[in-house]
Protein backbone atom coordinates (compact mmCIF):
# COMPACT_ATOMS: atom_id res chain seq x y z
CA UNK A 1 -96.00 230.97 149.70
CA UNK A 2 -97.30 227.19 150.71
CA UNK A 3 -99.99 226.86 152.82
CA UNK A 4 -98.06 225.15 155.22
CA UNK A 5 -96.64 227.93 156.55
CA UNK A 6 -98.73 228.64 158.82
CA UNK A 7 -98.63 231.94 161.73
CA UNK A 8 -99.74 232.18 165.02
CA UNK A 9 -102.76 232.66 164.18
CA UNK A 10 -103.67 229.90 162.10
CA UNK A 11 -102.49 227.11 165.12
CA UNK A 12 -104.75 228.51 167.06
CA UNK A 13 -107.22 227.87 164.84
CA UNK A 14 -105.93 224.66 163.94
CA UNK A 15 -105.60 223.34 167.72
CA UNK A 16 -108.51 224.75 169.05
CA UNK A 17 -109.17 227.85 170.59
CA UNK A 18 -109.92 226.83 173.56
CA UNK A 19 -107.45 224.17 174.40
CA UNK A 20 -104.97 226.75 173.03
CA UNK A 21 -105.57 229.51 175.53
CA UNK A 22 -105.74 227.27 178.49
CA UNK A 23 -102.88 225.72 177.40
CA UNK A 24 -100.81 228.81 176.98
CA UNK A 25 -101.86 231.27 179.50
CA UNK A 26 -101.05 228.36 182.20
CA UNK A 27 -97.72 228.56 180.85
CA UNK A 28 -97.90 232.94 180.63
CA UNK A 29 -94.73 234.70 181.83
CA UNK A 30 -95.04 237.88 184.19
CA UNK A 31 -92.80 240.71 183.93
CA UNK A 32 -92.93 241.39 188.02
CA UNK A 33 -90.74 238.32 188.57
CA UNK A 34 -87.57 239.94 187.03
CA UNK A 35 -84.80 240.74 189.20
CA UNK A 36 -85.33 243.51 191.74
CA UNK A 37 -82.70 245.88 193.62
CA UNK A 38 -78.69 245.37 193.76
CA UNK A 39 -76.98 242.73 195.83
CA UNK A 40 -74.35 242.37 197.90
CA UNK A 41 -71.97 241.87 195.84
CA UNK A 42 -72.92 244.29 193.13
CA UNK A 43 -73.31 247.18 195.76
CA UNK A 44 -69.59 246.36 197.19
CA UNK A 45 -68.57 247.32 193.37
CA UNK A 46 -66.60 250.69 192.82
CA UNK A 47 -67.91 252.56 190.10
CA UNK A 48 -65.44 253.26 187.13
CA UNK A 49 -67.78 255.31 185.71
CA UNK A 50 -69.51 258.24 187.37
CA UNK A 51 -73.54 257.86 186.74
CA UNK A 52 -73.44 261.59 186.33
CA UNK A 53 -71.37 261.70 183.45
CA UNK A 54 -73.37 259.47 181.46
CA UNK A 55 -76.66 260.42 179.53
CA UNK A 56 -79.20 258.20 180.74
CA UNK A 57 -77.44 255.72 183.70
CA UNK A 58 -81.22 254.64 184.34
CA UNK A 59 -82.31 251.98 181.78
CA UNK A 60 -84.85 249.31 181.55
CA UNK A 61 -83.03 246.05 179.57
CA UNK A 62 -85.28 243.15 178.79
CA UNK A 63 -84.32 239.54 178.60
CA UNK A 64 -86.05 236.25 177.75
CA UNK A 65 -86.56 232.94 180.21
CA UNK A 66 -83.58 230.82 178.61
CA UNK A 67 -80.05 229.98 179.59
CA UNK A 68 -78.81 232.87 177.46
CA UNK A 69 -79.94 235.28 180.05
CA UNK A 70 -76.97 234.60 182.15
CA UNK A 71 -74.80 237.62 181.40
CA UNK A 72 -77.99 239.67 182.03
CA UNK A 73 -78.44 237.95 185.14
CA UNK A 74 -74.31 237.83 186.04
CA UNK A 75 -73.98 241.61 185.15
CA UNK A 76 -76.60 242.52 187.67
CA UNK A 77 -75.35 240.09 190.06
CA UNK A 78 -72.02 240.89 190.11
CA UNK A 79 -72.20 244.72 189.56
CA UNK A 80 -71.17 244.99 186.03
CA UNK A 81 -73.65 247.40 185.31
CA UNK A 82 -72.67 249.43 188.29
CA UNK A 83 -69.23 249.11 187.58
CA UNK A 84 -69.86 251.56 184.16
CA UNK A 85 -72.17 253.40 186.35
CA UNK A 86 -75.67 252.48 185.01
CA UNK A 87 -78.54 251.83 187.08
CA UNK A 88 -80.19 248.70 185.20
CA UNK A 89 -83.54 247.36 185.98
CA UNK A 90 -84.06 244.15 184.51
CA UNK A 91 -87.27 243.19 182.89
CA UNK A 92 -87.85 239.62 181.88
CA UNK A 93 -89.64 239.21 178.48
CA UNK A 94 -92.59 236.83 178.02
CA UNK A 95 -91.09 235.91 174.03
CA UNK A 96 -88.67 237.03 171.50
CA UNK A 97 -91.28 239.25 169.70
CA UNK A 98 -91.71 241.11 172.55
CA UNK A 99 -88.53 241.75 173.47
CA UNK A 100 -87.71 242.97 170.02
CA UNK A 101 -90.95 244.91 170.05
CA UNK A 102 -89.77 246.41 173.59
CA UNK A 103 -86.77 248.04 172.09
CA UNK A 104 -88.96 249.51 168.56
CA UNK A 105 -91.90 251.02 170.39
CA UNK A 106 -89.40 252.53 173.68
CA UNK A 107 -90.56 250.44 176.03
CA UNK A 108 -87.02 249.02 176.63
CA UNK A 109 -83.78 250.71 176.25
CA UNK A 110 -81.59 247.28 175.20
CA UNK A 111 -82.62 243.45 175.43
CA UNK A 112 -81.42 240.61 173.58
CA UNK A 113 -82.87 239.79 170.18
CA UNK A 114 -82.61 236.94 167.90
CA UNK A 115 -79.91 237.02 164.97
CA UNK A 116 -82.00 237.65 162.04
CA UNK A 117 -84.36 240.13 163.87
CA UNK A 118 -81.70 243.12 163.52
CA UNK A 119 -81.27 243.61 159.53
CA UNK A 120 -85.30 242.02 158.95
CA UNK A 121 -86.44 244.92 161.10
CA UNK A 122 -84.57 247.29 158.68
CA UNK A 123 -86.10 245.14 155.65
CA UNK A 124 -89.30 245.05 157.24
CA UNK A 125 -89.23 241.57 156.55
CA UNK A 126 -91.78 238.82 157.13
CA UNK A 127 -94.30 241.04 158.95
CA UNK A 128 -91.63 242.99 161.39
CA UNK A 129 -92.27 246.91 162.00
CA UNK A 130 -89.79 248.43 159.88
CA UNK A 131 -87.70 250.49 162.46
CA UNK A 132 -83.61 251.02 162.44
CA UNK A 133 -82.23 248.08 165.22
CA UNK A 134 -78.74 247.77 165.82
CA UNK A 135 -76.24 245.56 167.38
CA UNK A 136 -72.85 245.76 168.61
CA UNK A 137 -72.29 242.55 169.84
CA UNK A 138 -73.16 238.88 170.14
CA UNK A 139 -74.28 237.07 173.13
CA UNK A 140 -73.49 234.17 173.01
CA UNK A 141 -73.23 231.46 170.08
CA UNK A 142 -74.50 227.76 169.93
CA UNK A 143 -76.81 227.00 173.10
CA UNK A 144 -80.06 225.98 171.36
CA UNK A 145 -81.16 222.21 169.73
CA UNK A 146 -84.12 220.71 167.98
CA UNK A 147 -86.28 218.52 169.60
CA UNK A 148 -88.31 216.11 168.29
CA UNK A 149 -91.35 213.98 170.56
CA UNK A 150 -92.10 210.57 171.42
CA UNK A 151 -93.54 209.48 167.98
CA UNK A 152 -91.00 210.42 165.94
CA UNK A 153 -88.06 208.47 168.30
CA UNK A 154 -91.10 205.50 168.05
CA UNK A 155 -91.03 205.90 163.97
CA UNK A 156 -86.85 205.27 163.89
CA UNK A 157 -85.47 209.15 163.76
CA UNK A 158 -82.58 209.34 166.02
CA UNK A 159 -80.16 212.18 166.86
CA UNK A 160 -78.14 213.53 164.31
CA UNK A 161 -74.67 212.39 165.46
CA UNK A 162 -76.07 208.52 165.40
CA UNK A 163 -77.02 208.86 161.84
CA UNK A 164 -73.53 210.46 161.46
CA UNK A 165 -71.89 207.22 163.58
CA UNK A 166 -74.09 204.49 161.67
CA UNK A 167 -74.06 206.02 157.52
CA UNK A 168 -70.83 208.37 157.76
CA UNK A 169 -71.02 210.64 154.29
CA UNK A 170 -74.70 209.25 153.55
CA UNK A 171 -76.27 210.66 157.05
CA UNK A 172 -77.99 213.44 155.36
CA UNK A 173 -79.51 210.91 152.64
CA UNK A 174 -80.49 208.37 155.35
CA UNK A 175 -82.20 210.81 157.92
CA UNK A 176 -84.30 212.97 154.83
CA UNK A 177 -85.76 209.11 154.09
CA UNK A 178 -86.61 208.75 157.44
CA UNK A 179 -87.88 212.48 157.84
CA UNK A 180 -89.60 212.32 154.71
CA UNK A 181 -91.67 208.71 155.66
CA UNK A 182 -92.77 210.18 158.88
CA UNK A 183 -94.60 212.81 157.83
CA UNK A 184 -96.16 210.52 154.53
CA UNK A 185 -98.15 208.77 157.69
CA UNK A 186 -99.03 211.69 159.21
CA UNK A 187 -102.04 213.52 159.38
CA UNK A 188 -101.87 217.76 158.05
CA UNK A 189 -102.40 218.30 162.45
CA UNK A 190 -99.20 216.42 162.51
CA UNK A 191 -96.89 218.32 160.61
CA UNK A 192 -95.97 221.01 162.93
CA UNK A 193 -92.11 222.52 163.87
CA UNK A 194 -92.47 225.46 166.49
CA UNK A 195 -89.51 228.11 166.58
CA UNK A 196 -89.22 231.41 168.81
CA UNK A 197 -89.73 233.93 166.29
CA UNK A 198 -88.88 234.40 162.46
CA UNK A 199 -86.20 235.91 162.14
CA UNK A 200 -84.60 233.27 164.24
CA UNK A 201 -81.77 231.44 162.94
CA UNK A 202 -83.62 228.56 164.48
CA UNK A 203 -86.30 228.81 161.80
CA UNK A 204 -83.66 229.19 159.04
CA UNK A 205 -81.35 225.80 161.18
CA UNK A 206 -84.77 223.84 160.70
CA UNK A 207 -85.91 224.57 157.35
CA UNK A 208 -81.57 224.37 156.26
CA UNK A 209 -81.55 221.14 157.43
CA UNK A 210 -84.62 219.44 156.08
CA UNK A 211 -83.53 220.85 152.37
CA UNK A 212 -79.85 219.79 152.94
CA UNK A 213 -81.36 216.33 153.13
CA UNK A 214 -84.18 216.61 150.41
CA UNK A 215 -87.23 217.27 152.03
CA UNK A 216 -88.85 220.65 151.21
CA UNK A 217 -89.62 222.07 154.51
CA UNK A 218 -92.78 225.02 152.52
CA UNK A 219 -94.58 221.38 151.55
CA UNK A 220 -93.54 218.64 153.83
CA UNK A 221 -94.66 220.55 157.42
CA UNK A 222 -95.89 223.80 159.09
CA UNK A 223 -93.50 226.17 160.99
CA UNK A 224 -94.92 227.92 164.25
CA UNK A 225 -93.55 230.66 166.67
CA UNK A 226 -94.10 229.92 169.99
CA UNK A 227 -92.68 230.92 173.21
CA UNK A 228 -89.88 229.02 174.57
CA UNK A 229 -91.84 228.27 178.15
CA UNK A 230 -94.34 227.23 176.29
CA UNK A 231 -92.78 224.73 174.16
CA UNK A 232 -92.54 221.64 176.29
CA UNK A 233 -96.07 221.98 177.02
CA UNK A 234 -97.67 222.33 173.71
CA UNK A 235 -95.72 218.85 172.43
CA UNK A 236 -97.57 217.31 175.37
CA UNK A 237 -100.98 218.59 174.37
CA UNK A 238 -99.96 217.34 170.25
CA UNK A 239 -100.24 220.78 169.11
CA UNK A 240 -96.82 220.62 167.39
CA UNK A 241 -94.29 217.38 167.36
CA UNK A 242 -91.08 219.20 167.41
CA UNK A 243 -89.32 222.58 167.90
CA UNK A 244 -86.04 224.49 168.55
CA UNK A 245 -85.21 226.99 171.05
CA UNK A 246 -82.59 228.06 173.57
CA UNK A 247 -81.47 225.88 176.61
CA UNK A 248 -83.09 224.89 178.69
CA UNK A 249 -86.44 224.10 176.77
CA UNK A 250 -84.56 220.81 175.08
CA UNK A 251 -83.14 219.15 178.29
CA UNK A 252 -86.70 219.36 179.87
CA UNK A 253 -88.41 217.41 177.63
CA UNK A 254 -85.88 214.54 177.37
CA UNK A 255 -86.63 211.20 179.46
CA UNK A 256 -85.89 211.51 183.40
CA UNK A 257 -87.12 215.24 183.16
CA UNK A 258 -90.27 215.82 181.15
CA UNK A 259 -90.24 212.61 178.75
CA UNK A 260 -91.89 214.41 175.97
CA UNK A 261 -89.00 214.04 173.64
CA UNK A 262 -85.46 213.77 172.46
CA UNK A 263 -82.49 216.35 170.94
CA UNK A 264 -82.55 215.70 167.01
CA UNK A 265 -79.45 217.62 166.60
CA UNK A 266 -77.66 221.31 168.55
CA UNK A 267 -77.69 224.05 166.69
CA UNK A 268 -73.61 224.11 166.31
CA UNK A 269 -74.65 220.65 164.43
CA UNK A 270 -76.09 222.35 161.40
CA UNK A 271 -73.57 225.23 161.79
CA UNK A 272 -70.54 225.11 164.34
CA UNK A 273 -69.93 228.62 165.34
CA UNK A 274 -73.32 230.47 164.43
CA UNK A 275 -74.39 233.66 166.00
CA UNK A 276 -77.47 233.33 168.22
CA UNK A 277 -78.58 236.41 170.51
CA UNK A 278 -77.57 240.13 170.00
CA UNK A 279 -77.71 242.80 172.17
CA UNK A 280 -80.37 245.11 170.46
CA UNK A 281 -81.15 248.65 170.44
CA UNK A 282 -81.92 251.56 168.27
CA UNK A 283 -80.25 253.47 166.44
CA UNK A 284 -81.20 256.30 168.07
CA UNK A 285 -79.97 255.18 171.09
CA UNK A 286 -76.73 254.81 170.36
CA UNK A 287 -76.63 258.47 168.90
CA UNK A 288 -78.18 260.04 171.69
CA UNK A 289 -76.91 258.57 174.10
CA UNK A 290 -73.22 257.63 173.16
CA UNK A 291 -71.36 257.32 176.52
CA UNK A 292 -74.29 255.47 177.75
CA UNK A 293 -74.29 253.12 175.17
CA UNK A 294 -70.30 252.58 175.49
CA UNK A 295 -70.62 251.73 179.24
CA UNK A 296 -73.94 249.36 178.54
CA UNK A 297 -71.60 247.21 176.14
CA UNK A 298 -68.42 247.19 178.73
CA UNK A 299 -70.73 245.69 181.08
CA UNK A 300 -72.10 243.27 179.02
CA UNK A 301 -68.51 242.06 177.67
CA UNK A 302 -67.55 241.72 180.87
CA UNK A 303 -70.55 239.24 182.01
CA UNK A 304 -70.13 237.57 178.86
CA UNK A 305 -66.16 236.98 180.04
CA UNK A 306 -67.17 235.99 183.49
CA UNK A 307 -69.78 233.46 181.97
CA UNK A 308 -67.55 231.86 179.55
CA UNK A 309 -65.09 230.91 182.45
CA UNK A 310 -64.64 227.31 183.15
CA UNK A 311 -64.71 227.70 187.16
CA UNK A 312 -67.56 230.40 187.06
CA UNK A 313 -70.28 228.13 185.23
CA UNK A 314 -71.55 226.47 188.25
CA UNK A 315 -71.93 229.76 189.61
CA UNK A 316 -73.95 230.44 186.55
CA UNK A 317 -75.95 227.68 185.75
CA UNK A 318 -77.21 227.80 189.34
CA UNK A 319 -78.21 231.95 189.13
CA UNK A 320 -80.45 231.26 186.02
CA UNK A 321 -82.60 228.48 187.87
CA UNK A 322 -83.80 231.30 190.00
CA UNK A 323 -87.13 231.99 189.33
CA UNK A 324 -86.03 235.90 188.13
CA UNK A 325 -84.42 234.19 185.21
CA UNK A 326 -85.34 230.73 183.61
CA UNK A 327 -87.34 229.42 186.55
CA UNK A 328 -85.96 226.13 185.42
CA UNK A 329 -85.61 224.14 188.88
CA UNK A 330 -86.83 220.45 189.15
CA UNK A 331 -89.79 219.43 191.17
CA UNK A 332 -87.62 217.30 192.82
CA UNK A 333 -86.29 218.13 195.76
CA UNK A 334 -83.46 215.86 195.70
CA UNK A 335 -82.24 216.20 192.24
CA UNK A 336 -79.50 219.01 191.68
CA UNK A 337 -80.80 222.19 191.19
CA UNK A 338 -79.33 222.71 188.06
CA UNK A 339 -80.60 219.74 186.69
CA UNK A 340 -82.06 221.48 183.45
CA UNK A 341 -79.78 224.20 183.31
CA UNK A 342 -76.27 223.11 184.24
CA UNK A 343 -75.68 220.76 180.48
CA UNK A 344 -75.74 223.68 178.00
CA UNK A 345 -73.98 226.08 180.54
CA UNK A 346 -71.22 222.62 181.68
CA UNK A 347 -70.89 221.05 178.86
CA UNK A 348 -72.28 217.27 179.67
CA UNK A 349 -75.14 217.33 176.87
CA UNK A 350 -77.53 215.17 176.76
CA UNK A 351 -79.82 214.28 173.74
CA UNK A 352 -82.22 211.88 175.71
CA UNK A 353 -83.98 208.89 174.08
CA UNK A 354 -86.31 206.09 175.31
CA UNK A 355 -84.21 203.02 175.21
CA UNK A 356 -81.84 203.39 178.10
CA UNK A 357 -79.39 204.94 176.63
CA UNK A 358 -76.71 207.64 178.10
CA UNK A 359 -76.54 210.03 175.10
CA UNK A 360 -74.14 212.31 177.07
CA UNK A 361 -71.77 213.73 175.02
CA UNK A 362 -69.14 216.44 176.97
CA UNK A 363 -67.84 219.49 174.89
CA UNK A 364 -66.56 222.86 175.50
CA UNK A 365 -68.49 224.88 172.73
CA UNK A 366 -71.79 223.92 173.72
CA UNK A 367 -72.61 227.00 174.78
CA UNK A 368 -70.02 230.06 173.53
CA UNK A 369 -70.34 233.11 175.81
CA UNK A 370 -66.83 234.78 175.25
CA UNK A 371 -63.74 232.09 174.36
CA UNK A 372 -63.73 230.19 171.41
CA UNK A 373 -62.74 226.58 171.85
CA UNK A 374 -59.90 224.92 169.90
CA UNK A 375 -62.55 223.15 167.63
CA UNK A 376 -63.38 225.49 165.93
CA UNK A 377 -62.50 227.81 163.03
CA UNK A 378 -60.94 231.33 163.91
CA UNK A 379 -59.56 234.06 162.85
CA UNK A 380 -56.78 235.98 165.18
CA UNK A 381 -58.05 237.89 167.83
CA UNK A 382 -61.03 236.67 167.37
CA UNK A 383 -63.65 236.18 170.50
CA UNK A 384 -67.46 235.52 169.96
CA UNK A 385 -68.89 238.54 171.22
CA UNK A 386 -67.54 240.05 168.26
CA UNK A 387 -70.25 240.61 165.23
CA UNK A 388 -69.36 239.49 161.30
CA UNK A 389 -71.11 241.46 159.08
CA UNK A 390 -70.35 238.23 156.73
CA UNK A 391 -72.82 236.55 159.08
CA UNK A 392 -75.30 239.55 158.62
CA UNK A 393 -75.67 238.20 155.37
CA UNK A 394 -75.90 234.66 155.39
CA UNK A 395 -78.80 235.52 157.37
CA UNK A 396 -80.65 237.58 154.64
CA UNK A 397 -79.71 234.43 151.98
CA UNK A 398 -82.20 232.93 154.11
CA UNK A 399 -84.63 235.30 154.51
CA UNK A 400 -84.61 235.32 150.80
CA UNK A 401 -84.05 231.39 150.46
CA UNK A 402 -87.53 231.27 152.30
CA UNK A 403 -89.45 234.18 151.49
CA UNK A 404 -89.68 236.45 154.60
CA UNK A 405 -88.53 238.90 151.84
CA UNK A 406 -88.81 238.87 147.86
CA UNK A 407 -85.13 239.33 147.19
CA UNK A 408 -81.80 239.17 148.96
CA UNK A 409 -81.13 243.36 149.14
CA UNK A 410 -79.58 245.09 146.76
CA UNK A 411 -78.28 247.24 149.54
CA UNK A 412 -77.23 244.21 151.72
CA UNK A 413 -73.78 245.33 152.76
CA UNK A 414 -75.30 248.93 153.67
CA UNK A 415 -77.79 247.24 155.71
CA UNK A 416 -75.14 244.73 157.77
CA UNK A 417 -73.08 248.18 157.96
CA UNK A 418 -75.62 250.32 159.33
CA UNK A 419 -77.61 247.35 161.42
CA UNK A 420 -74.13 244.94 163.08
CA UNK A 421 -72.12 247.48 164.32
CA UNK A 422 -68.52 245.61 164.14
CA UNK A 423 -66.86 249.12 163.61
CA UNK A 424 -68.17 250.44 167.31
CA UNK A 425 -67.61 247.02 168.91
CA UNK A 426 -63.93 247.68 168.03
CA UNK A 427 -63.57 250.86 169.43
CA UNK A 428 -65.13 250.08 172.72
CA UNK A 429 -63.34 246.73 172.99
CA UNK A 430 -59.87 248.65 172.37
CA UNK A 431 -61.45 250.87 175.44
CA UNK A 432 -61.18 247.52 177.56
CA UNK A 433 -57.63 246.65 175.88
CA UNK A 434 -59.56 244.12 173.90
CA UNK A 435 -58.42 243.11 170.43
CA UNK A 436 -60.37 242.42 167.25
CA UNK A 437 -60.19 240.97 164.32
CA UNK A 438 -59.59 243.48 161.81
CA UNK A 439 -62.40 242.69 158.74
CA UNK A 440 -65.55 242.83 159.18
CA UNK A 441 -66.27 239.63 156.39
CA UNK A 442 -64.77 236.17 156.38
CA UNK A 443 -65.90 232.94 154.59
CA UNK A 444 -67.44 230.84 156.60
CA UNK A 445 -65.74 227.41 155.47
CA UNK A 446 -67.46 224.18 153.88
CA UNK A 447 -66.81 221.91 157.02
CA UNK A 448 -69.09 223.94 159.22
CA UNK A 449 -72.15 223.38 157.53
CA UNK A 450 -73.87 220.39 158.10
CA UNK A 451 -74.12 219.67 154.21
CA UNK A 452 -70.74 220.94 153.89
CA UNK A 453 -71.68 223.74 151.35
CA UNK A 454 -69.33 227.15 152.47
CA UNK A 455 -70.49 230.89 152.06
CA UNK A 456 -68.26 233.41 150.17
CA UNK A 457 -69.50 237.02 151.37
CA UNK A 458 -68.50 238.32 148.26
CA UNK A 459 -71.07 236.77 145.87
CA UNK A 460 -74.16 236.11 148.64
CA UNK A 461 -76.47 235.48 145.71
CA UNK A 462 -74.62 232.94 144.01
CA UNK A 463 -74.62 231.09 146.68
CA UNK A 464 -78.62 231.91 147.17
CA UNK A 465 -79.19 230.57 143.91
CA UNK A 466 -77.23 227.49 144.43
CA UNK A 467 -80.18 226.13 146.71
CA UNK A 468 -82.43 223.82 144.86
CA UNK A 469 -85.03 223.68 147.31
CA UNK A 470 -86.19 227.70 148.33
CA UNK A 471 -89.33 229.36 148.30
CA UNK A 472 -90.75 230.47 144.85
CA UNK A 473 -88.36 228.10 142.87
CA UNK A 474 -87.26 227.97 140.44
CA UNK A 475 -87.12 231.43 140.23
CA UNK A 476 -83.83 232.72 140.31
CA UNK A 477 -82.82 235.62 142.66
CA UNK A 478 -80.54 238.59 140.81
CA UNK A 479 -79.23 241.35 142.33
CA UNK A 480 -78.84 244.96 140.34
């Protein structure tokens, strides 16, 4: 593995320890400011669900300070939870490790994790405890960018869609020969990408796209986890020039809010229609506690429903500001209160820049709670809290692609079977007179890719070894 990939550990180092802890434990996240008691509206809710009949109605769920907390924080607000007769206390996560980690060491019953974190945890990939997570369904999809600082806009980069708009077929060429001449005049302290964790699709988007355009991510720069509250701040210091993470850690660092930095590119720009949070547990849970488990997933289906409703997202995008959830309010008093929160959640994104420019761009899949929007690709019946197993997968091409682990699985569709629970999704979405697709595996077509380069489920390792830029190559990856 290149010494450019670097761990938490080594920026530290590199940074300085003691600008480092300053800099981060101003920025720390306490779990006694999540959300406390029931409100109004939830306690006016009639129970479908007896608590008595269930195994354990009391639960402790964990979430994480970004916009994709808002069926956590609409399911307690609106009684979902006591609907299906659980008694939920919320408990808001300082990062993504931890709220993985919460679930494998009992100290949460369910919280969100990232996509990859569910079938790494069974590889034990890439330093994760090896412990048996599981997943039933999908949070949300898209919701997340890259953003790149000051210097970078000042060198010539621009946001994807321009290089799109300006070299049409050749924007992947012309952006790598940009990317790739920034970091030639930087120094190795320059060179950093922060993501939220490692098996985050956001580390995969970052690395996919520099390859897709030519530059090897393992020798070009370093790749960091960081917290997202924590990101905005550590550009400002210099310890890292550019990162990706979850709304709404990219609209506060554009000009008019923090003026750190710009959105490169969304997340749906390097893949339109890619998973990004699960709802986590483990295995054991869902065995020992079955009925439990069924009403914990009703609830959170039907948050996810009421958050993907056009006339409900104000609502939303206002609940997360409060300081229980993102914390994400502006300073100023007269600006709208969901000044950071409201683009992802509305739709009116935008990508910042220092020349003046309105970069808004309006769209209705830029963040995907429950309905899929006409633009993209889908199959009937098909909604996107609903898990692919196909999608399971991709994910471990990439932990192979960049060595988190030494070899795609041999026992990859075992471990998407046992770890993305598609088959129990079904029967508790036919519970709520829900239909679902009826495969578990699709191909995920060319024109969603940013380098327009599709993935066949059926023969994951061909399309592995298609990638001419991957850790360890050229060797080739085989499969028994």
């Amino acid at each position: 593995m290149s010494n450019y990939n670097w761990n938490r550990r080594d920026f530290i180092k590199g940074i300085g320890a003691t600008t480092a802890t300053i800099s981060l434990s101003s920025c720390a996240i306490s779990g006694d400011r999540s959300a406390k008691g029931l409100t109004e509206e939830a306690l006016a809710v009639k129970p479908v669900v007896k608590s008595s009949d269930l195994e354990k109605p009391d639960l402790v769920v964990g979430y994480v300070p970004v916009n994709d907390c808002a069926p956590f924080a609409i399911a307690w607000k609106k009684g979902f939870f006591r609907k299906y007769g659980l008694n939920v206390k919320l408990n808001r996560e300082a990062s993504w490790a931890t709220s993985r980690d919460g679930i494998i060491f009992g100290r949460l019953d369910a919280s969100p994790v990232v996509s990859g974190a569910v079938t790494n945890a069974r590889i034990g990939a890439e330093g994760a405890r090896h412990a048996p997570l599981c997943a039933a369904m999908t949070i949300h999809r898209h919701g997340n960018a890259m953003t790149m600082n000051k210097a970078m806009w000042d060198f010539g980069l621009r946001p994807w869609y321009e290089y799109q708009q300006q070299y049409g077929d050749g924007a992947l060429e012309a952006f790598g020969k940009d990317f790739r001449a920034y970091f030639k005049k930087q120094p190795v302290e320059n060179k950093v990408w922060a993501v939220v964790l490692s098996s985050a699709i956001y580390e995969y988007f970052v690395r996919y796209i520099s390859a897709a355009a030519g530059v090897d991510p393992l020798k070009e720069f370093r790749i960091i986890i960081v917290p997202p509250p924590q990101m905005v701040t550590n550009v400002r210091i210099g310890a890292m020039q550019a990162y990706m993470v979850a709304e709404p850690w990219n609209t506060r660092a554009i000009t008019g809010n923090e003026g750190i930095g710009f959105t490169f590119a969304q997340g749906k720009e390097v893949w339109l229609g890619h998973p990004d949070r699960l709802l986590g547990v483990m295995e054991s849970f869902i065995v020992n506690y079955p009925k439990t488990y069924r009403s914990l997933v009703k609830a959170m289906i039907e948050a996810c429903q009421y958050c993907s409703k056009p006339e409900n997202r104000q609502e939303v995008a206002e609940l997360i500001t409060d300081r229980s959830f993102t914390g994400a309010r502006p300073k100023n008093k007269n600006a709208p209160i969901t000044k950071f929160t409201a683009p992802a959640i509305l739709g009116a994104y935008n990508y910042g820049g220092f020349d003046g420019k309105d970069r808004t761009i309006k769209a209705a899949d830029t963040t995907i709670f429950y309905d899929i929007p006409d633009n993209l690709p889908k199959e009937p019946n098909e909604h996107s809290t609903f898990m692919w197993r196909s999608r399971s997968l991709w994910l471990m091409t990439q932990a192979a692609r960049w060595g988190q682990i030494k070899e795609f699985p041999k026992n990859a569709e075992e471990l998407a079977e046992q770890g993305w629970r598609a088959d129990l999704y079904r029967e508790i979405a036919a519970e709520m007179g829900i239909e679902c697709p009826k495969d578990d595996y699709k191909v995920e077509l060319p024109e969603v890719f940013i380098d327009k380069k599709g993935f066949d489920p059926s023969d994951p390792v061909r399309y592995l070894n298609s990638f001419a830029i991957r850790a360890n190559a050229p060797t080739r990856f085989f499969m028994s």
